[in-house]
PDB file of N, CA and C in Angstrom:
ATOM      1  N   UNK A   1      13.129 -33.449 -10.294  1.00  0.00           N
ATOM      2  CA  UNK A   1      13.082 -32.216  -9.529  1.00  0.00           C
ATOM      3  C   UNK A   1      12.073 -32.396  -8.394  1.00  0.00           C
ATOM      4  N   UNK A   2      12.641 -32.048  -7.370  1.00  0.00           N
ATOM      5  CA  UNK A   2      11.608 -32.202  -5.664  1.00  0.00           C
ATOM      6  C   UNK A   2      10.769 -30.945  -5.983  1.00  0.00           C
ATOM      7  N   UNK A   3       9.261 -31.245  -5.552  1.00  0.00           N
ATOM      8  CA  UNK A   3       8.863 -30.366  -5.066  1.00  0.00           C
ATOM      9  C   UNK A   3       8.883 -29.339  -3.732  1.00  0.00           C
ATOM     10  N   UNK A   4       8.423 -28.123  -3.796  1.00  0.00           N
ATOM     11  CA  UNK A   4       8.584 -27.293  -3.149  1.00  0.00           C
ATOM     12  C   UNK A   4       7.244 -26.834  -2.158  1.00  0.00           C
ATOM     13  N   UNK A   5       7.430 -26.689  -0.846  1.00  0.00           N
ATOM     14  CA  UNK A   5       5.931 -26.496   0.021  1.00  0.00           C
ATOM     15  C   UNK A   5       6.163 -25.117   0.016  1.00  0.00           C
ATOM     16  N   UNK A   6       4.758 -24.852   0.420  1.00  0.00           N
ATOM     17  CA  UNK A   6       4.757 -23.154   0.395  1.00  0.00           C
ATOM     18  C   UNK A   6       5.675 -22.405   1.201  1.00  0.00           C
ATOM     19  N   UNK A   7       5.536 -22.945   2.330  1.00  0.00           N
ATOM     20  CA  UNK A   7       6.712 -22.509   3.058  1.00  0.00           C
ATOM     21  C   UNK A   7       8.094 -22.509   2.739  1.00  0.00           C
ATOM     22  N   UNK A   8       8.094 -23.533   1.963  1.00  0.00           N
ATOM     23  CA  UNK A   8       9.656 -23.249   1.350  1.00  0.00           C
ATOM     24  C   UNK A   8       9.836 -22.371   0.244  1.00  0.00           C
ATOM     25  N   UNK A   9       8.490 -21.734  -0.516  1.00  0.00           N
ATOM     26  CA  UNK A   9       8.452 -20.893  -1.748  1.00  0.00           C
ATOM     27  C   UNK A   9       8.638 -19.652  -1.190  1.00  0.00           C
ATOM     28  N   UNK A  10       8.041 -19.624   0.051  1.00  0.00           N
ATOM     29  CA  UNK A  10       7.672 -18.210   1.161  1.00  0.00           C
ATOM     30  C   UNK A  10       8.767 -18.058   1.466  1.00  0.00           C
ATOM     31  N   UNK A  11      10.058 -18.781   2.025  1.00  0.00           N
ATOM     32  CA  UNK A  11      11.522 -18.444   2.598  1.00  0.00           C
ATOM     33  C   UNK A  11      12.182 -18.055   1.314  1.00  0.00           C
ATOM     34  N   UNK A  12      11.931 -19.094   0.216  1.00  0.00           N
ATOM     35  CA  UNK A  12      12.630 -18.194  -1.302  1.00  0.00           C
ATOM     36  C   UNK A  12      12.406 -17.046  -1.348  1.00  0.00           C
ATOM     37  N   UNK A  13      11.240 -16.640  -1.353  1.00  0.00           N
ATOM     38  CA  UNK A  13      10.840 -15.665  -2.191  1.00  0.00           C
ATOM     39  C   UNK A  13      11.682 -13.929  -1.274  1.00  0.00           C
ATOM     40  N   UNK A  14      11.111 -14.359   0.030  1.00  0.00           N
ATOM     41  CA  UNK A  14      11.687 -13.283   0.847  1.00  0.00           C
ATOM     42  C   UNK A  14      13.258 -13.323   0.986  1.00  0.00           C
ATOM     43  N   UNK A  15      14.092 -14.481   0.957  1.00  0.00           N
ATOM     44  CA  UNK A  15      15.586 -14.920   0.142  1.00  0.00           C
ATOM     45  C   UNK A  15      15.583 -13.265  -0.479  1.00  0.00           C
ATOM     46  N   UNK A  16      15.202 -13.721  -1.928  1.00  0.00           N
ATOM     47  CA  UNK A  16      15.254 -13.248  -3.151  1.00  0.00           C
ATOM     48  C   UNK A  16      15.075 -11.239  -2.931  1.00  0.00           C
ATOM     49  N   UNK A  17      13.942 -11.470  -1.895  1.00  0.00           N
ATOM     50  CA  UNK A  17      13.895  -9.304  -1.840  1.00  0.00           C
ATOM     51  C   UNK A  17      14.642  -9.418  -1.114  1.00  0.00           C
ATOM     52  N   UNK A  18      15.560 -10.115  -0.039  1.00  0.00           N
ATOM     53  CA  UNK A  18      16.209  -9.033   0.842  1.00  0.00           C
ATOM     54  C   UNK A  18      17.743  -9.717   0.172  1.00  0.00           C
ATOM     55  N   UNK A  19      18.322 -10.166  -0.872  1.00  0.00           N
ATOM     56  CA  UNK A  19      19.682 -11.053  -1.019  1.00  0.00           C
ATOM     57  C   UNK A  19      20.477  -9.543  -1.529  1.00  0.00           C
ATOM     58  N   UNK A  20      20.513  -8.510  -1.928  1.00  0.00           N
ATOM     59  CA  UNK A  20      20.618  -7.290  -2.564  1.00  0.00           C
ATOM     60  C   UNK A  20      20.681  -6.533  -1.573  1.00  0.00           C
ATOM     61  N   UNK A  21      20.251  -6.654  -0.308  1.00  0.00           N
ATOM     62  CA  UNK A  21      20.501  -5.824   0.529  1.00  0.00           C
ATOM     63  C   UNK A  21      20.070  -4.196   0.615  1.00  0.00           C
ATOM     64  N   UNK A  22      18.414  -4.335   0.373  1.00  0.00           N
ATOM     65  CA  UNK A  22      17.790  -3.365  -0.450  1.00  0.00           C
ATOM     66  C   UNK A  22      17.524  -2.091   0.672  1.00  0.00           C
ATOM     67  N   UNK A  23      17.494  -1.194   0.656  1.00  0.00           N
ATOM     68  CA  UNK A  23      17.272  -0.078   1.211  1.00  0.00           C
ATOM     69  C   UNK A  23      16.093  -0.206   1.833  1.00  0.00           C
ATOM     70  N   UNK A  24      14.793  -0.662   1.092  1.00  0.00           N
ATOM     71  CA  UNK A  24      13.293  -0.259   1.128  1.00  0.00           C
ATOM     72  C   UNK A  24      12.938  -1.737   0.443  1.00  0.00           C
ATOM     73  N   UNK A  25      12.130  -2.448   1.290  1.00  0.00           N
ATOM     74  CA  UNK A  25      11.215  -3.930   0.703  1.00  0.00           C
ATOM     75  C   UNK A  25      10.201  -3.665   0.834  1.00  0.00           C
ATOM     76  N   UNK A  26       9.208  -3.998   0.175  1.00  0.00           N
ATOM     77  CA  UNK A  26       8.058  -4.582   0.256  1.00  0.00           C
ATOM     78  C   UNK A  26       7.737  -5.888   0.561  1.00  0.00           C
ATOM     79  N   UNK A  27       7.115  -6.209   1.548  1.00  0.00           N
ATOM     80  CA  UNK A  27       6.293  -7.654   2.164  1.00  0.00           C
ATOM     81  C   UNK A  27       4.975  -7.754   2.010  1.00  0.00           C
ATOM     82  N   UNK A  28       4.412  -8.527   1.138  1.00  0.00           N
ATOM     83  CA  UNK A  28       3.093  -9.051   1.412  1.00  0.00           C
ATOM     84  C   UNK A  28       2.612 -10.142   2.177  1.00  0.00           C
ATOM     85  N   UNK A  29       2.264 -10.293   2.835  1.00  0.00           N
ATOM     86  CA  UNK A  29       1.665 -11.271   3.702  1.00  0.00           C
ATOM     87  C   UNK A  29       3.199 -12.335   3.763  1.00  0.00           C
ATOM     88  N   UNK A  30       3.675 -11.813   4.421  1.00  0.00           N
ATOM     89  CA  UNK A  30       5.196 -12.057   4.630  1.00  0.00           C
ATOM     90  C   UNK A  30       5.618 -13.399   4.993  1.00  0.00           C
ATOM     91  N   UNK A  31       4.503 -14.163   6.391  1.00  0.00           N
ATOM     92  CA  UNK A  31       4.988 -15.509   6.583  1.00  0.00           C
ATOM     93  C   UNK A  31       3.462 -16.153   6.764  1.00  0.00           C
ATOM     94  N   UNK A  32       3.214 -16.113   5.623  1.00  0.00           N
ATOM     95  CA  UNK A  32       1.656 -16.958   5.386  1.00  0.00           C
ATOM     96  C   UNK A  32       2.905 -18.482   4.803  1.00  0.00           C
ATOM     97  N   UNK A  33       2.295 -19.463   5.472  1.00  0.00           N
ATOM     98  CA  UNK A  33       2.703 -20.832   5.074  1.00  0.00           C
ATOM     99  C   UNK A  33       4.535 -20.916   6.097  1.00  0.00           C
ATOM    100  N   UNK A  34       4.562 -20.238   6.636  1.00  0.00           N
ATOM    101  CA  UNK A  34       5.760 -20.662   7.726  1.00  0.00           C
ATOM    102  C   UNK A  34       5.520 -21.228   8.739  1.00  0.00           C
ATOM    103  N   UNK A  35       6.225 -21.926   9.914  1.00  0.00           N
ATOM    104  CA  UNK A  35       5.958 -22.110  11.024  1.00  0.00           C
ATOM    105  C   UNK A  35       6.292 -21.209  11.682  1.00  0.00           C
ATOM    106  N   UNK A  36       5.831 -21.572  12.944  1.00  0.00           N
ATOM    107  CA  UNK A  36       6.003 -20.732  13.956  1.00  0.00           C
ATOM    108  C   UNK A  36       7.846 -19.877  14.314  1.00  0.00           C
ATOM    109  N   UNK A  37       8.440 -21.218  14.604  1.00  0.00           N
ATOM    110  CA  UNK A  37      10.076 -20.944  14.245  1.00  0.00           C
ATOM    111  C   UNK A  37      10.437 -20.241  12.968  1.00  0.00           C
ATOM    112  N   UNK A  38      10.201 -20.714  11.799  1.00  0.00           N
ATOM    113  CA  UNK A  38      10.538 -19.673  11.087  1.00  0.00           C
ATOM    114  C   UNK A  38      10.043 -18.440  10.824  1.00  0.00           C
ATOM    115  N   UNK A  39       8.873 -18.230  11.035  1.00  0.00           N
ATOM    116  CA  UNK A  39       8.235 -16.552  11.257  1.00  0.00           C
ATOM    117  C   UNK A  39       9.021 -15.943  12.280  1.00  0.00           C
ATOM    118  N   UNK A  40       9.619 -16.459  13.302  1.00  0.00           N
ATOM    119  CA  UNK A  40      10.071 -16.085  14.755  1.00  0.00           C
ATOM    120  C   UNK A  40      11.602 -15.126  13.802  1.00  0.00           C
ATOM    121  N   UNK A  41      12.547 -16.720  13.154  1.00  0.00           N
ATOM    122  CA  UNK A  41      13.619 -16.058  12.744  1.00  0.00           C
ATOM    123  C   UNK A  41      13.721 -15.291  11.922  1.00  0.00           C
ATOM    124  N   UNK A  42      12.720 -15.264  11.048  1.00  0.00           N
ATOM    125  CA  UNK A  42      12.553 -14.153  10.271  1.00  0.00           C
ATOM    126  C   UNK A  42      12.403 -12.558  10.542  1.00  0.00           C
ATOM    127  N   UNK A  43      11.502 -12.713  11.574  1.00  0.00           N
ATOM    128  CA  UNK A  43      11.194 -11.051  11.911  1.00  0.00           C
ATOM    129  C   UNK A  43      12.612 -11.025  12.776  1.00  0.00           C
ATOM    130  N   UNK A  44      13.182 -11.918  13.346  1.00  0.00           N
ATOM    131  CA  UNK A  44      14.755 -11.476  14.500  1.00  0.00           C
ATOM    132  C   UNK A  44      15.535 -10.919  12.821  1.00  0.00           C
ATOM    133  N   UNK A  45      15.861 -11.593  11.626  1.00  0.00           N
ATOM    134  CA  UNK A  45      16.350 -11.296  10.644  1.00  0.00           C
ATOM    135  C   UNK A  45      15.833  -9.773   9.819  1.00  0.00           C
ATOM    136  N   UNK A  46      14.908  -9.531   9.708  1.00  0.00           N
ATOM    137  CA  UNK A  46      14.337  -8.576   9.548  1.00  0.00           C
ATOM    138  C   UNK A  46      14.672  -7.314  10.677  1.00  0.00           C
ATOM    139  N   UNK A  47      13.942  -7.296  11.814  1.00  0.00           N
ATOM    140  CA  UNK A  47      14.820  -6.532  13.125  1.00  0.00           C
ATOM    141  C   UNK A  47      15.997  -6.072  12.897  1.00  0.00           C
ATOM    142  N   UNK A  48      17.198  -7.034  12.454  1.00  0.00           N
ATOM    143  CA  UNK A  48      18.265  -6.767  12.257  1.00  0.00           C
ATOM    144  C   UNK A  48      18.799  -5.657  10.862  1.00  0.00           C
ATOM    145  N   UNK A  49      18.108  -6.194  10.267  1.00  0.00           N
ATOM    146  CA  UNK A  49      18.454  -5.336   8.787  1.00  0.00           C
ATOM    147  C   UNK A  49      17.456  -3.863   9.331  1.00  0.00           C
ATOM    148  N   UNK A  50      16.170  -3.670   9.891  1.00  0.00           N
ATOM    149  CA  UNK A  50      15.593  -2.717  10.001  1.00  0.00           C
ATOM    150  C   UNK A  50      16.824  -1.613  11.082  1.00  0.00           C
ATOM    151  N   UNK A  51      17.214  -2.269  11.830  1.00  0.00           N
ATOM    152  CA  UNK A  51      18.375  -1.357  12.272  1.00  0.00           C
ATOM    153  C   UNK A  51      19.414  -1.080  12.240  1.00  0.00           C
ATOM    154  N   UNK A  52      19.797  -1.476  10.953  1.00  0.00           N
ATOM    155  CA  UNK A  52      20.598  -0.882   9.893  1.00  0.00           C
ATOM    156  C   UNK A  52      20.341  -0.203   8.898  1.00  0.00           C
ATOM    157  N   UNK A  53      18.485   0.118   8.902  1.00  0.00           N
ATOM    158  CA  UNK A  53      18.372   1.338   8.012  1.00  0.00           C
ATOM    159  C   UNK A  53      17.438   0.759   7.090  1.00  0.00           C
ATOM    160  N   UNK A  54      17.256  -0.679   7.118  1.00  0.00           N
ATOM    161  CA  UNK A  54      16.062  -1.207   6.212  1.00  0.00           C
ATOM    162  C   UNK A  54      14.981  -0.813   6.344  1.00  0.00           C
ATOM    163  N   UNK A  55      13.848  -0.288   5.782  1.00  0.00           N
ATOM    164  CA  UNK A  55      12.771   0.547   5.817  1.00  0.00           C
ATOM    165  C   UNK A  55      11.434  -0.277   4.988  1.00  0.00           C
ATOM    166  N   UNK A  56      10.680  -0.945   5.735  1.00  0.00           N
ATOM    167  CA  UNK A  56       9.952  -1.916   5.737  1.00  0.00           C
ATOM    168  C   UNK A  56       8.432  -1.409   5.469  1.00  0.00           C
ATOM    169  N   UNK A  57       7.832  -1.826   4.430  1.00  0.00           N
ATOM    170  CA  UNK A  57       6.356  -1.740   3.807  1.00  0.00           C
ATOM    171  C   UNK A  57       5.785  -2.935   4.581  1.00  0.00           C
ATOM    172  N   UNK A  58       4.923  -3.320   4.682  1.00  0.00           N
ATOM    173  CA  UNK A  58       4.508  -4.926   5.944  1.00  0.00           C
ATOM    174  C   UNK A  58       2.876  -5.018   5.159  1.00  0.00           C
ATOM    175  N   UNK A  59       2.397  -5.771   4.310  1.00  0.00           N
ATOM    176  CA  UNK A  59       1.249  -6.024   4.465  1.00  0.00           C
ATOM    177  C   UNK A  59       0.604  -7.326   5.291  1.00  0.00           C
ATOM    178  N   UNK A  60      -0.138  -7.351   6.007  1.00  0.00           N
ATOM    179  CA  UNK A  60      -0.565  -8.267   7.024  1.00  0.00           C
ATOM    180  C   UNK A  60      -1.492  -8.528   7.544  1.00  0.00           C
ATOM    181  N   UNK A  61      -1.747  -8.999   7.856  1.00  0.00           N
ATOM    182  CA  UNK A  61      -3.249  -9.761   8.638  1.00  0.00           C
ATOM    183  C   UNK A  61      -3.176 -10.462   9.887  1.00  0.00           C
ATOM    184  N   UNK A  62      -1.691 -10.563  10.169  1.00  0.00           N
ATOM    185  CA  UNK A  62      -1.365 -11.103  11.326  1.00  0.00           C
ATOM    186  C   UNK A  62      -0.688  -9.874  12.745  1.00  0.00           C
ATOM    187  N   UNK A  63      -1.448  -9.644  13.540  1.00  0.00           N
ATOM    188  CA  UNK A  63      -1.366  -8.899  14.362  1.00  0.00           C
ATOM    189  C   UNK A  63      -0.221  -8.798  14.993  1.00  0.00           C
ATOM    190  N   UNK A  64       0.259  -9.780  15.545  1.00  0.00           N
ATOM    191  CA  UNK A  64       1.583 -10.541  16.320  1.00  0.00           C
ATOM    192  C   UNK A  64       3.044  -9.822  15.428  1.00  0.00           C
ATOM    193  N   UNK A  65       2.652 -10.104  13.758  1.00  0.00           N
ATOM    194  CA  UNK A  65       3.679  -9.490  13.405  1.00  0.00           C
ATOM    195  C   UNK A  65       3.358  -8.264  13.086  1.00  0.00           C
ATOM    196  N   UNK A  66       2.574  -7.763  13.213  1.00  0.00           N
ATOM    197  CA  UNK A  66       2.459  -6.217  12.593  1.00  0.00           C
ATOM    198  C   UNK A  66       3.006  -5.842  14.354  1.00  0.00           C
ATOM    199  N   UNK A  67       2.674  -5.859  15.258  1.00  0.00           N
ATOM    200  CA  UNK A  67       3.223  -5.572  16.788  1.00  0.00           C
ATOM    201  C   UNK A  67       5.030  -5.579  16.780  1.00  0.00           C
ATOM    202  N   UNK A  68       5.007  -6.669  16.136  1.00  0.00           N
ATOM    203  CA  UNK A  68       7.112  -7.216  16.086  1.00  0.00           C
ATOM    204  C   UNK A  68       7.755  -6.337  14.994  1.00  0.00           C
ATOM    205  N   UNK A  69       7.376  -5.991  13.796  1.00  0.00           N
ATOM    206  CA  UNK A  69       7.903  -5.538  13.019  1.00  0.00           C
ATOM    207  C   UNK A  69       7.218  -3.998  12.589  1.00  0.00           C
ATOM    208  N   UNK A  70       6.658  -3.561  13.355  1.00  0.00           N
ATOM    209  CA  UNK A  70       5.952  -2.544  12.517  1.00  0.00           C
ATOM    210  C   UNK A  70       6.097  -1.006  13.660  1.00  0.00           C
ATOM    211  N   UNK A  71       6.861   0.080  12.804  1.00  0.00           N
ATOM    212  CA  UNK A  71       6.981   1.305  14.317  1.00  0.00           C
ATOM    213  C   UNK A  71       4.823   1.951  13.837  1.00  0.00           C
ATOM    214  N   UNK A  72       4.692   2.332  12.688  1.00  0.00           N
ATOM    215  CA  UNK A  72       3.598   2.587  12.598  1.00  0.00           C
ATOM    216  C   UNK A  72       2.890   1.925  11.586  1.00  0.00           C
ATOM    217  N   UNK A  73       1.073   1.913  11.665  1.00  0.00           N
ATOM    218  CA  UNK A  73       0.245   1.344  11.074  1.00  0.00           C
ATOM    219  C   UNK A  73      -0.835   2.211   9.954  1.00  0.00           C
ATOM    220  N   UNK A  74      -1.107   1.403   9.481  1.00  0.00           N
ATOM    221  CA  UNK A  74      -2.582   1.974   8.244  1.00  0.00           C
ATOM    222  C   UNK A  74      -3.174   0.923   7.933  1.00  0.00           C
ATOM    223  N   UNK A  75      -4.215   1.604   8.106  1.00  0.00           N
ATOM    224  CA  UNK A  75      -5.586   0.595   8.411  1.00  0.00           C
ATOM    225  C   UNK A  75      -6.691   1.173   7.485  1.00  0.00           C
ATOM    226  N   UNK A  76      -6.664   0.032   6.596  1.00  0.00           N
ATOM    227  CA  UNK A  76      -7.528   0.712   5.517  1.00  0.00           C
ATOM    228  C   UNK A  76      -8.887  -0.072   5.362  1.00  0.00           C
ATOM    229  N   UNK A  77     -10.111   0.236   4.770  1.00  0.00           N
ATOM    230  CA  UNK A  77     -11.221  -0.673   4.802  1.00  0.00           C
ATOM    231  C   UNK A  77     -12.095   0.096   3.658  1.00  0.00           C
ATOM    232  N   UNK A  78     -12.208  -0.709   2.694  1.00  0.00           N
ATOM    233  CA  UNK A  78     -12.836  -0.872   0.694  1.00  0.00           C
ATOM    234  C   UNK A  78     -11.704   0.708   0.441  1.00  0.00           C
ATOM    235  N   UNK A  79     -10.820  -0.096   0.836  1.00  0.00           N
ATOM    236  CA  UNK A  79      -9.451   0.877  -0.089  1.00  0.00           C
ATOM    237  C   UNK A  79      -9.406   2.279   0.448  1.00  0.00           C
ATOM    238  N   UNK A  80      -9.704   2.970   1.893  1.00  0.00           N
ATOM    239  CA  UNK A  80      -9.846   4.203   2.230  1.00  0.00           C
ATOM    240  C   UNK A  80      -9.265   3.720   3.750  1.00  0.00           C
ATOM    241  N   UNK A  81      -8.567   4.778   3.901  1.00  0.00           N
ATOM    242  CA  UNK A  81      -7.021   4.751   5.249  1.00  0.00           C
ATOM    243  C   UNK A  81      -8.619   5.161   6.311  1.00  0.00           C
ATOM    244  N   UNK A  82      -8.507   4.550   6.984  1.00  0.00           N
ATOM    245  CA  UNK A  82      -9.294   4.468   8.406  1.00  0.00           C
ATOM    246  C   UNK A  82      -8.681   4.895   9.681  1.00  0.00           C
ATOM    247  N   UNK A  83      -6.974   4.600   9.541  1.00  0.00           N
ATOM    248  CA  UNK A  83      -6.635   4.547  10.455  1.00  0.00           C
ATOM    249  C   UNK A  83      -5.070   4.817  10.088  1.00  0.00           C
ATOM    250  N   UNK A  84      -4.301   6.246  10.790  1.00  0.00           N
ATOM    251  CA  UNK A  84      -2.774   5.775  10.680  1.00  0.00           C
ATOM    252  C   UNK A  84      -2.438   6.406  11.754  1.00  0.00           C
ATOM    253  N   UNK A  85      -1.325   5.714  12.227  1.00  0.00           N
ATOM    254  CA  UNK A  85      -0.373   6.281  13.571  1.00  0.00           C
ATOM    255  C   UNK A  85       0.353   5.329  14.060  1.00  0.00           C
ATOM    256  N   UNK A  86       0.759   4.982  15.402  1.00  0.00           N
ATOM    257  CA  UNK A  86       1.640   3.614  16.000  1.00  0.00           C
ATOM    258  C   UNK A  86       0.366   2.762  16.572  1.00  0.00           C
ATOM    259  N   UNK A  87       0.977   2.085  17.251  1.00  0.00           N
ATOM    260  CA  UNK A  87       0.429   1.125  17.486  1.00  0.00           C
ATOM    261  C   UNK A  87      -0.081   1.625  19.242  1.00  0.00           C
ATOM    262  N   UNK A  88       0.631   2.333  19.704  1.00  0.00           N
ATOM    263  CA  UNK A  88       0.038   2.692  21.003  1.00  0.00           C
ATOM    264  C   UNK A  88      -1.145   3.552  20.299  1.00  0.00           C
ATOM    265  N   UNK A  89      -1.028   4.415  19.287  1.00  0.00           N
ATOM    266  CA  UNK A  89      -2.006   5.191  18.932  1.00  0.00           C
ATOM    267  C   UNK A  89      -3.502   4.504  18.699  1.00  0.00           C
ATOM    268  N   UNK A  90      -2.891   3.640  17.687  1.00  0.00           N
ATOM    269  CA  UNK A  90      -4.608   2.972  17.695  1.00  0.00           C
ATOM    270  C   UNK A  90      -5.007   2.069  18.847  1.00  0.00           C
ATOM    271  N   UNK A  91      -4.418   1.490  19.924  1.00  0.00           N
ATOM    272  CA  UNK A  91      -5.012   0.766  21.037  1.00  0.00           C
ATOM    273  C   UNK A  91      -5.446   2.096  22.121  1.00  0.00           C
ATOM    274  N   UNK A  92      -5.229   3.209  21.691  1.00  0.00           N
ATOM    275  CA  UNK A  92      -5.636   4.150  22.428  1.00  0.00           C
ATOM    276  C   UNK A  92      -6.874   4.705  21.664  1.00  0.00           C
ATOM    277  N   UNK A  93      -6.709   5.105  20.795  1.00  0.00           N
ATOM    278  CA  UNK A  93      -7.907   5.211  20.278  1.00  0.00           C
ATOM    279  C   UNK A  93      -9.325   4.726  20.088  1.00  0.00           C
ATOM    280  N   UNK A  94      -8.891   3.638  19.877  1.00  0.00           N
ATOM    281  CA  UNK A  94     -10.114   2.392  20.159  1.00  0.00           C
ATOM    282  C   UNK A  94     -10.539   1.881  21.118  1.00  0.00           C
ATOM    283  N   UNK A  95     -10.012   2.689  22.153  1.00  0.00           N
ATOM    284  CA  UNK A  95     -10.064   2.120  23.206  1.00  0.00           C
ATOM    285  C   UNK A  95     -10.370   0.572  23.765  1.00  0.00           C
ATOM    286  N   UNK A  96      -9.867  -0.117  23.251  1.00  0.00           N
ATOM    287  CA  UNK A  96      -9.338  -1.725  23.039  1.00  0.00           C
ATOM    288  C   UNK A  96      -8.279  -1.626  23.434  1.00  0.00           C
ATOM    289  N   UNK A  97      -7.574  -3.110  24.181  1.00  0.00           N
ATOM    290  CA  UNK A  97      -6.937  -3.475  24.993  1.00  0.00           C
ATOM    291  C   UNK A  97      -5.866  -3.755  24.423  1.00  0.00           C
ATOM    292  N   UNK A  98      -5.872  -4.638  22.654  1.00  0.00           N
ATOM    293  CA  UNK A  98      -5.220  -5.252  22.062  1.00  0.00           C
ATOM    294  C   UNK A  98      -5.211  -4.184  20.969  1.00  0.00           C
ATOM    295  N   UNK A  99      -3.803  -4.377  20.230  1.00  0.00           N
ATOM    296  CA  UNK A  99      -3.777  -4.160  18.436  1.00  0.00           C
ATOM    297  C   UNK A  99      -4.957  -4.842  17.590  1.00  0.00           C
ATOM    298  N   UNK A 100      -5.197  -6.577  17.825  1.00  0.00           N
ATOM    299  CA  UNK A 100      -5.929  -7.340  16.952  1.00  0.00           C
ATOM    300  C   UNK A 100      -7.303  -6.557  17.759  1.00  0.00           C
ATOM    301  N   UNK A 101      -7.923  -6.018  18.651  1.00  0.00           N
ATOM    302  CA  UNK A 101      -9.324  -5.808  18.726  1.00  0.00           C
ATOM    303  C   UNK A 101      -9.416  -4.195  18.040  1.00  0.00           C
ATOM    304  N   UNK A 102      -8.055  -3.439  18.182  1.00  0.00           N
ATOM    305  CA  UNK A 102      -8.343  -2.296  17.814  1.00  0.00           C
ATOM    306  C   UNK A 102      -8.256  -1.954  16.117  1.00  0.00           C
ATOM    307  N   UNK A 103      -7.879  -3.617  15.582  1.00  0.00           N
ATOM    308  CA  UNK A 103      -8.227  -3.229  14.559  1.00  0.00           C
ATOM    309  C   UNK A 103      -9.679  -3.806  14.319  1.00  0.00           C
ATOM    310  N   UNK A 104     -10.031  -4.758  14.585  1.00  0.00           N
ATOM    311  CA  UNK A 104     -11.281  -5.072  14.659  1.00  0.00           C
ATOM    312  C   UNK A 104     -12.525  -4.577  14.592  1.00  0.00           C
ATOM    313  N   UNK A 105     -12.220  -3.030  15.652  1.00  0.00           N
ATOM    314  CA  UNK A 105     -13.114  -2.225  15.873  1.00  0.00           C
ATOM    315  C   UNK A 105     -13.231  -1.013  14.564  1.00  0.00           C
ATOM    316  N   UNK A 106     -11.718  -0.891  14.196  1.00  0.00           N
ATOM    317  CA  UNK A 106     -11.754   0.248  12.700  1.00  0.00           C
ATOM    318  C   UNK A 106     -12.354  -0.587  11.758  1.00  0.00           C
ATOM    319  N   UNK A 107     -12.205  -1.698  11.585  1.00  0.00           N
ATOM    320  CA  UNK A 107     -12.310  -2.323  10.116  1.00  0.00           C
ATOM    321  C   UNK A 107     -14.063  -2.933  10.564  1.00  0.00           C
ATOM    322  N   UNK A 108     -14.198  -2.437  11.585  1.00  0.00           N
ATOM    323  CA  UNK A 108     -16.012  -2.741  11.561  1.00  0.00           C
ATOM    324  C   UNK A 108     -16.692  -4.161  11.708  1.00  0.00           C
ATOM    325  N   UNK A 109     -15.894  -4.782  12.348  1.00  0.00           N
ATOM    326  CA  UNK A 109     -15.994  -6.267  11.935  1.00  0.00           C
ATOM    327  C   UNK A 109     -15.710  -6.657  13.426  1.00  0.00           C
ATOM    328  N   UNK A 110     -15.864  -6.105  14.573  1.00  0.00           N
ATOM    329  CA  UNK A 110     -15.507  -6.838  15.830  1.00  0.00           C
ATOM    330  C   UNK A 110     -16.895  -7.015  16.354  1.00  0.00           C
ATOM    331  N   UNK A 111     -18.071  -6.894  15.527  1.00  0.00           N
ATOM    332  CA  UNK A 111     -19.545  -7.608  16.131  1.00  0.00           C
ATOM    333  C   UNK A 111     -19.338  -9.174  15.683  1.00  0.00           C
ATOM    334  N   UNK A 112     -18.718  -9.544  14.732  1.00  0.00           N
ATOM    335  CA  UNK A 112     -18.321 -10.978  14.362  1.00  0.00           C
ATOM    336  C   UNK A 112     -17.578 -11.459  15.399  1.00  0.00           C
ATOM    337  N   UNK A 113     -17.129 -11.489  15.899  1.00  0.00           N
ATOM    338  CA  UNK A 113     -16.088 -12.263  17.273  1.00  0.00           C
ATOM    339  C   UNK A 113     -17.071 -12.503  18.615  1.00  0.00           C
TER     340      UNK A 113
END
């Protein structure tokens, strides 16, 4: 039996929630261990099912895709919502330029950068 790289456990696994053609998924850290190309086709695959009614949970850390796949956000910090609305909402709010600085600035952590 071949082994399997994460990335190839990561394309199973998300396989496996969307093969059912589920109403409502949950994603956790959705394309940790993909490349670039396959994170790309994934969220175009995702996109597609979302506008047909797929209704998407997104946990993430990656800004780029929370921007591609996400209509609104929550932004939480030691388990308490800091932050919910779209994404124009919180780059307005924070008055930050970017999504990744405006979360930066909720989650208290943009003196580190």
């Amino acid at each position: 039996m071949r082994h399997v790289s994460g990335g190839e456990r990561q394309r199973l696994a998300v396989l496996l929630a969307l093969i059912s053609n589920p109403k409502l998924v949950f994603l956790d850290e959705l394309t940790t261990g993909l490349d670039t190309k396959a994170r790309r086709l994934l969220w175009k695959q995702l996109l597609i099912m979302k506008e047909k009614g797929l209704a998407i949970v997104l946990t993430s850390h990656y800004m780029d895709e929370v921007e591609a796949l996400c209509d609104k956000i929550l932004i939480l910090k030691e388990g308490k919502t800091i932050f919910h609305g779209t994404i124009q909402e919180v780059i307005h709010v924070s008055k930050k330029a970017t999504l990744e600085n405006a979360y930066l600035y909720f989650a208290g952590e943009e003196d580190w950068v």
